[in-house]
C-alpha atoms as a PDB file:
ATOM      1  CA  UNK A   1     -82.728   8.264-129.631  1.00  0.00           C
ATOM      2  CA  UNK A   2     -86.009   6.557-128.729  1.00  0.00           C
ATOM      3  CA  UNK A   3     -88.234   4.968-131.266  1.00  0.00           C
ATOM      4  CA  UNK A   4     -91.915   5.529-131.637  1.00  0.00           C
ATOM      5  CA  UNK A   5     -92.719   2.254-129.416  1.00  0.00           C
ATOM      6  CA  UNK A   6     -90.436   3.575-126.984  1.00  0.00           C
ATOM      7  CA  UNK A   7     -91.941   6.718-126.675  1.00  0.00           C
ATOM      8  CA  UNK A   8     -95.314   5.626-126.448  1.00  0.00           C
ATOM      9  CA  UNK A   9     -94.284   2.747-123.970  1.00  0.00           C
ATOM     10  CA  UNK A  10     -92.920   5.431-121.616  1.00  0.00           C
ATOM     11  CA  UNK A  11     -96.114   7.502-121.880  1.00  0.00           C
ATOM     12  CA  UNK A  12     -98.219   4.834-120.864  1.00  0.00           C
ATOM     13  CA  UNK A  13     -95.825   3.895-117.409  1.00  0.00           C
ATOM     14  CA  UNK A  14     -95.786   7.846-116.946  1.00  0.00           C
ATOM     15  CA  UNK A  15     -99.578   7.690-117.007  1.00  0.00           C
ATOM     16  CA  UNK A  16    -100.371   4.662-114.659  1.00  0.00           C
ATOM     17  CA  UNK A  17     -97.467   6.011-112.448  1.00  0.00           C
ATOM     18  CA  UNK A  18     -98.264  10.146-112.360  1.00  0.00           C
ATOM     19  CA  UNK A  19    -102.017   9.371-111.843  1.00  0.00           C
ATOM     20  CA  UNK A  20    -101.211   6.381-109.620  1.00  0.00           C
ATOM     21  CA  UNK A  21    -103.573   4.250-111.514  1.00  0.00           C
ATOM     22  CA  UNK A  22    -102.950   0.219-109.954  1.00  0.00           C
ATOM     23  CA  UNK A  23    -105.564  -1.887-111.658  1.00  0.00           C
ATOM     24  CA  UNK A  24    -104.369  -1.543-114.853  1.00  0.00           C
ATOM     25  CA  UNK A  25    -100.584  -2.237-116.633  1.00  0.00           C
ATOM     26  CA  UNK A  26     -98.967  -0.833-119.381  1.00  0.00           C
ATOM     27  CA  UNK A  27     -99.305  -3.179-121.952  1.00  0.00           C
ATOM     28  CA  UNK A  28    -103.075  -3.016-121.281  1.00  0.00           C
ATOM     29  CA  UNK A  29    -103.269   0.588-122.425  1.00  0.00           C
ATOM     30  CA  UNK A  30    -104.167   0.685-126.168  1.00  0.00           C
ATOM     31  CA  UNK A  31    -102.070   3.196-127.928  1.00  0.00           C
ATOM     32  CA  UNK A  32    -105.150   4.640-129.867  1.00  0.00           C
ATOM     33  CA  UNK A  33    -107.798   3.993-127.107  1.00  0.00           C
ATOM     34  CA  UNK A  34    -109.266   7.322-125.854  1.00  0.00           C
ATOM     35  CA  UNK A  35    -107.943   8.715-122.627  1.00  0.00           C
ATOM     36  CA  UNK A  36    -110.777  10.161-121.341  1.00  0.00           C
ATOM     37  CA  UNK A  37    -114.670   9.122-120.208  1.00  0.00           C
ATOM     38  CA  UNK A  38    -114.053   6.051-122.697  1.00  0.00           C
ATOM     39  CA  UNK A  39    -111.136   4.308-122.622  1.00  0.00           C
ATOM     40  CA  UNK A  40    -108.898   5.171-118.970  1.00  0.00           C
ATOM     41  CA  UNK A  41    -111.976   7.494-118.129  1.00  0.00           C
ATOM     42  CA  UNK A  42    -109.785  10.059-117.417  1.00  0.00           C
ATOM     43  CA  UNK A  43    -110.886  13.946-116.279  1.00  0.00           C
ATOM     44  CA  UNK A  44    -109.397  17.280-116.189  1.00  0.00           C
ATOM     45  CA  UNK A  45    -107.547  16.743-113.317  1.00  0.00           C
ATOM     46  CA  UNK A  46    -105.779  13.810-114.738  1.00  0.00           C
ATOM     47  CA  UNK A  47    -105.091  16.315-118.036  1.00  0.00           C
ATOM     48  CA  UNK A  48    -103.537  18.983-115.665  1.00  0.00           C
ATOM     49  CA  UNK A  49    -101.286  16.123-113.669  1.00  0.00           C
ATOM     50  CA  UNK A  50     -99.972  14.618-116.909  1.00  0.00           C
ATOM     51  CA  UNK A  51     -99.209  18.138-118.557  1.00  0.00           C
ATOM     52  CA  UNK A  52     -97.142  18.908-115.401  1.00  0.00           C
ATOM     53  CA  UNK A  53     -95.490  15.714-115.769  1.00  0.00           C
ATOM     54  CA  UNK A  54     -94.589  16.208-119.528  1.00  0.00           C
ATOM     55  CA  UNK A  55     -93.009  19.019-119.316  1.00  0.00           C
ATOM     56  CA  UNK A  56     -90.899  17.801-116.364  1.00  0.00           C
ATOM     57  CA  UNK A  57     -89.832  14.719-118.398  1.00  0.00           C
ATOM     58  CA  UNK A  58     -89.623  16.300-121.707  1.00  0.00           C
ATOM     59  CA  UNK A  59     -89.880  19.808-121.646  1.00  0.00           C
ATOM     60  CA  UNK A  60     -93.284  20.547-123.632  1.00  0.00           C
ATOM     61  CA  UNK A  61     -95.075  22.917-122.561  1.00  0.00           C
ATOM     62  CA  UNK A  62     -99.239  22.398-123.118  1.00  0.00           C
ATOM     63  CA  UNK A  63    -101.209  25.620-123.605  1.00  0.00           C
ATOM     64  CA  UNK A  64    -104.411  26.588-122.468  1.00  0.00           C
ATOM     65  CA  UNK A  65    -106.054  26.138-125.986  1.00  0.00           C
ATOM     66  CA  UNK A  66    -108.724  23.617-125.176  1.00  0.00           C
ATOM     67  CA  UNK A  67    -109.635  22.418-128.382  1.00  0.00           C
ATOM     68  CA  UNK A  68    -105.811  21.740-129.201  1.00  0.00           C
ATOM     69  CA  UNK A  69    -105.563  19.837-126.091  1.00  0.00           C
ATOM     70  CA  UNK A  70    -108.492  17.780-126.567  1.00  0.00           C
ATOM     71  CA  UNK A  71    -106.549  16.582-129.948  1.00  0.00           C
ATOM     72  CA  UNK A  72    -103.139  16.430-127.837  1.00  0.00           C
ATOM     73  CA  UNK A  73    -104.756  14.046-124.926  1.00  0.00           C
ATOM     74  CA  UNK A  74    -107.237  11.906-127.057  1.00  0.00           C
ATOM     75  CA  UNK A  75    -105.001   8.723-126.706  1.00  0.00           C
ATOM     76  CA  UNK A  76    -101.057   7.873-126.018  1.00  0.00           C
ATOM     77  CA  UNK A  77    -100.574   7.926-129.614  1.00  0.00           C
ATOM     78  CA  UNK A  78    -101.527  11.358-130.180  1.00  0.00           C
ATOM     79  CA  UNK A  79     -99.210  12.272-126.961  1.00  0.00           C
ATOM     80  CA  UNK A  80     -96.516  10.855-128.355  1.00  0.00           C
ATOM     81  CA  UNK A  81     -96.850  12.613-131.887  1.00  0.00           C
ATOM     82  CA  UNK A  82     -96.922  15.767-129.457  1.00  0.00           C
ATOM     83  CA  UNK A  83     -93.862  15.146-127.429  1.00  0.00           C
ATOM     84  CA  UNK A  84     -91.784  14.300-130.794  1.00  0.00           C
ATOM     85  CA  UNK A  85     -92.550  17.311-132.536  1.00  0.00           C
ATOM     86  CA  UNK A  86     -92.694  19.740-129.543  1.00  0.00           C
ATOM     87  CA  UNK A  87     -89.391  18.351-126.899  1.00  0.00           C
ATOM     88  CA  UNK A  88     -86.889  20.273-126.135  1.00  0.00           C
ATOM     89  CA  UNK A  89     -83.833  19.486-128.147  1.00  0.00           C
END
């Protein structure tokens, strides 16, 4: 079973490997920094690559509900919180 740190350590590789992002490492990615403009400056594009990817590698499934996903994608933390209560078993 993986443990909070291990969940949000995977996120953050998954990120800087699914949006092929090379000037920045893992450990540089603050769990409760903001993903997008501030923080990684990510965009909508990025939102749609990583939602593919999630439910590839963990079998969640993000909705078109914008507001929920703004929640869902404001930082690795919140990601993670996602993927633990919404993976498929």
């Amino acid at each position: 079973m993986q443990t909070p740190d291990t969940i949000e350590a995977d996120l953050k590789h998954m990120i800087i490997d699914a949006l092929a992002l090379e000037d920045i490492e893992a450990a540089e990615i603050e769990t409760d920094a903001p993903l997008f403009v501030e923080g990684l400056g990510l965009d909508s594009i990025d939102a749609l690559e990583l939602a593919v990817v999630l439910e590839e590698s963990y079998g969640v499934k993000i909705e078109d509900d914008p507001e929920r996903n703004q929640v869902i994608f404001a930082s690795v933390r919140n990601l993670a919180d996602f993927v633990r209560q919404n993976r498929a078993r």
